[in-house]
C-alpha atoms as a PDB file:
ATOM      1  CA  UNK A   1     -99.534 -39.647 -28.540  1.00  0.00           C
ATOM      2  CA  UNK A   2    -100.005 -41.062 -32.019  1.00  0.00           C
ATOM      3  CA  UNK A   3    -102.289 -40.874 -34.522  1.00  0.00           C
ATOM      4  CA  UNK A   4    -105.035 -44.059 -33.241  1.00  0.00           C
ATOM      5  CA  UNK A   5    -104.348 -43.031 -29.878  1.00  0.00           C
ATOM      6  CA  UNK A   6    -106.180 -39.416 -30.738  1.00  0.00           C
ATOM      7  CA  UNK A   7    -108.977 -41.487 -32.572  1.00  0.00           C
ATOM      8  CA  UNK A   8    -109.859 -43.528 -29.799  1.00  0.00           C
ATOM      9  CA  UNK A   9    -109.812 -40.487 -27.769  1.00  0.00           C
ATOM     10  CA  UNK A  10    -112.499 -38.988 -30.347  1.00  0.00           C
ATOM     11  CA  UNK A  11    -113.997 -42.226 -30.350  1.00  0.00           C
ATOM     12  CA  UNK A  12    -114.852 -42.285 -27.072  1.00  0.00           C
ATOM     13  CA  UNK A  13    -116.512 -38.573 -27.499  1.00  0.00           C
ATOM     14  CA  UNK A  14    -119.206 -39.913 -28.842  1.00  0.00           C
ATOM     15  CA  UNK A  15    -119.086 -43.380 -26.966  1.00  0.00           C
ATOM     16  CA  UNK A  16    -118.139 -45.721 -29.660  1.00  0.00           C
ATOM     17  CA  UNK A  17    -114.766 -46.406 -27.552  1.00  0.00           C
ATOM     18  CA  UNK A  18    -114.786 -49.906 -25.403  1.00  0.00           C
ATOM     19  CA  UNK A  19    -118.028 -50.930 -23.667  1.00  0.00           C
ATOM     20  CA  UNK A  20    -118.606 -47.186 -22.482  1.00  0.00           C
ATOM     21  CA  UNK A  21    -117.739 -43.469 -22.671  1.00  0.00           C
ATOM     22  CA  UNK A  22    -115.211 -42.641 -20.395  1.00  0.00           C
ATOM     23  CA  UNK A  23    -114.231 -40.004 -18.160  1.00  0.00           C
ATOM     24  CA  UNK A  24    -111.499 -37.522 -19.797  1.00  0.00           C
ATOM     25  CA  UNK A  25    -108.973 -38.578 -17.231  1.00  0.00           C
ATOM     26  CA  UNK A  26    -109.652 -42.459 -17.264  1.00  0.00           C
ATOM     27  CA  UNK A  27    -109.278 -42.075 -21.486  1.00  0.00           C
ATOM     28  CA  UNK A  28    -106.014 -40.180 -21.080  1.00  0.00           C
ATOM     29  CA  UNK A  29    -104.562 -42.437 -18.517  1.00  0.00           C
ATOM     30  CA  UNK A  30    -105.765 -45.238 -20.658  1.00  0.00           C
ATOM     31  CA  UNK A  31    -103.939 -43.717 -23.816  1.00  0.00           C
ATOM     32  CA  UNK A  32    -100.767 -43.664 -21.615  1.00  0.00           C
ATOM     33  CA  UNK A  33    -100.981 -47.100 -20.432  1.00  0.00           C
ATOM     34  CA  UNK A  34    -101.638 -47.610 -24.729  1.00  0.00           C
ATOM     35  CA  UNK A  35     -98.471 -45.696 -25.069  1.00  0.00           C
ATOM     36  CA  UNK A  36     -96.811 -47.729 -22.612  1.00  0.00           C
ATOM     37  CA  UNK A  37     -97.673 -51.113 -24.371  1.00  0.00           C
ATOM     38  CA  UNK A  38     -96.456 -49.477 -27.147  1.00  0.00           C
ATOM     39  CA  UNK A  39     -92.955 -48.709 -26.532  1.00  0.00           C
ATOM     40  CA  UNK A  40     -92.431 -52.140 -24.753  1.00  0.00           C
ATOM     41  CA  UNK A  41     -93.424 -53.989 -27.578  1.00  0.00           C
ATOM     42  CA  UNK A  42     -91.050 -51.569 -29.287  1.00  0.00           C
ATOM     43  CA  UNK A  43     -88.068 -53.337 -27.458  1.00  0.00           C
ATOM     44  CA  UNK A  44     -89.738 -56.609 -27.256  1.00  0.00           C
ATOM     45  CA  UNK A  45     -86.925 -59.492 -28.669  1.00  0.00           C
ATOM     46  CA  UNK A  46     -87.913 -61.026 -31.857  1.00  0.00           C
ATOM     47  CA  UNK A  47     -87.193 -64.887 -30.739  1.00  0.00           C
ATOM     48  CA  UNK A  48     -89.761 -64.799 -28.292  1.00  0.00           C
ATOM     49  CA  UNK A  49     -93.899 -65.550 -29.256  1.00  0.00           C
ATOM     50  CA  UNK A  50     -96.175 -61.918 -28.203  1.00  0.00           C
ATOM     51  CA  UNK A  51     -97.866 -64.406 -25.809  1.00  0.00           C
ATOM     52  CA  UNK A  52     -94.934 -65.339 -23.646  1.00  0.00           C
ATOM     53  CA  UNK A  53     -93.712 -61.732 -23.354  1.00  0.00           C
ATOM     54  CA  UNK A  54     -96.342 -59.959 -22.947  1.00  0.00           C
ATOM     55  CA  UNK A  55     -98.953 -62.669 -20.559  1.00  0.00           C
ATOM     56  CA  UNK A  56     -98.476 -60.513 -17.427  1.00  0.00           C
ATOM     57  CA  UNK A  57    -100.037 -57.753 -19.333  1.00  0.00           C
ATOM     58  CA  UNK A  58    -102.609 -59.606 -20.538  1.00  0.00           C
ATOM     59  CA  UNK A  59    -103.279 -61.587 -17.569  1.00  0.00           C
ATOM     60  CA  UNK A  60    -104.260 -58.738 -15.748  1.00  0.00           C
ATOM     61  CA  UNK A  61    -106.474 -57.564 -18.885  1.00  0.00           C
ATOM     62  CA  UNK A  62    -110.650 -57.033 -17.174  1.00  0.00           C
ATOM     63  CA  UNK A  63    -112.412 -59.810 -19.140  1.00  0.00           C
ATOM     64  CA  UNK A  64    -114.242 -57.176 -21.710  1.00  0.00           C
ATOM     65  CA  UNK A  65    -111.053 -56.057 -23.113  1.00  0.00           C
ATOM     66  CA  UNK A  66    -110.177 -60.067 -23.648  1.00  0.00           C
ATOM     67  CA  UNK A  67    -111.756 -60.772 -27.145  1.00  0.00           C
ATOM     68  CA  UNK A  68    -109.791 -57.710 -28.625  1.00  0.00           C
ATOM     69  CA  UNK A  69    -106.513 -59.657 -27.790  1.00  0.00           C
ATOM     70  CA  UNK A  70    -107.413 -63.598 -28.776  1.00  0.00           C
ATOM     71  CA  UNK A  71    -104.689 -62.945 -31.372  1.00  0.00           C
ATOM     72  CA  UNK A  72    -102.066 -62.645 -28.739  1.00  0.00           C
ATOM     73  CA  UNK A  73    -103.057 -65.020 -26.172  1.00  0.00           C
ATOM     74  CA  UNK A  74    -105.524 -68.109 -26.816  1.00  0.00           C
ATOM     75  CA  UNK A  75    -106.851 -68.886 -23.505  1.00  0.00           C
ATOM     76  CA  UNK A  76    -107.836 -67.454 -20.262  1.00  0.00           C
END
């Protein structure tokens, strides 16, 4: 796991992480989906827009987590 994936871990301690504390197991299988995301958009090509390559991820994205990705996909 990286660096931010650690602080959101810590984050989430103290319940400052997403709209509320979470279980240890739900945050770790959330920082491995996180990792996940990561090393797709790792191999991702570069003459494709984030939104067309990655909207079945963010399709299936609950509605709170939405606003935190507007910069990759516009509408709903």
């Amino acid at each position: 796991m990286n660096k931010k994936e650690w602080r959101d871990y810590g984050m989430n301690i103290f319940g400052l992480y997403g709209d509320k504390q979470l279980p240890h197991s739900e945050m770790i299988a959330d920082m491995e989906r996180d990792k996940q995301a990561n090393e797709t958009g790792i191999g991702c090509p570069t003459d494709q827009p984030c939104e067309k390559r990655c909207s079945p991820y963010l399709d299936n994205l609950p509605p709170s987590r939405r606003p935190y990705m507007q910069e990759y996909k516009q509408e709903w």
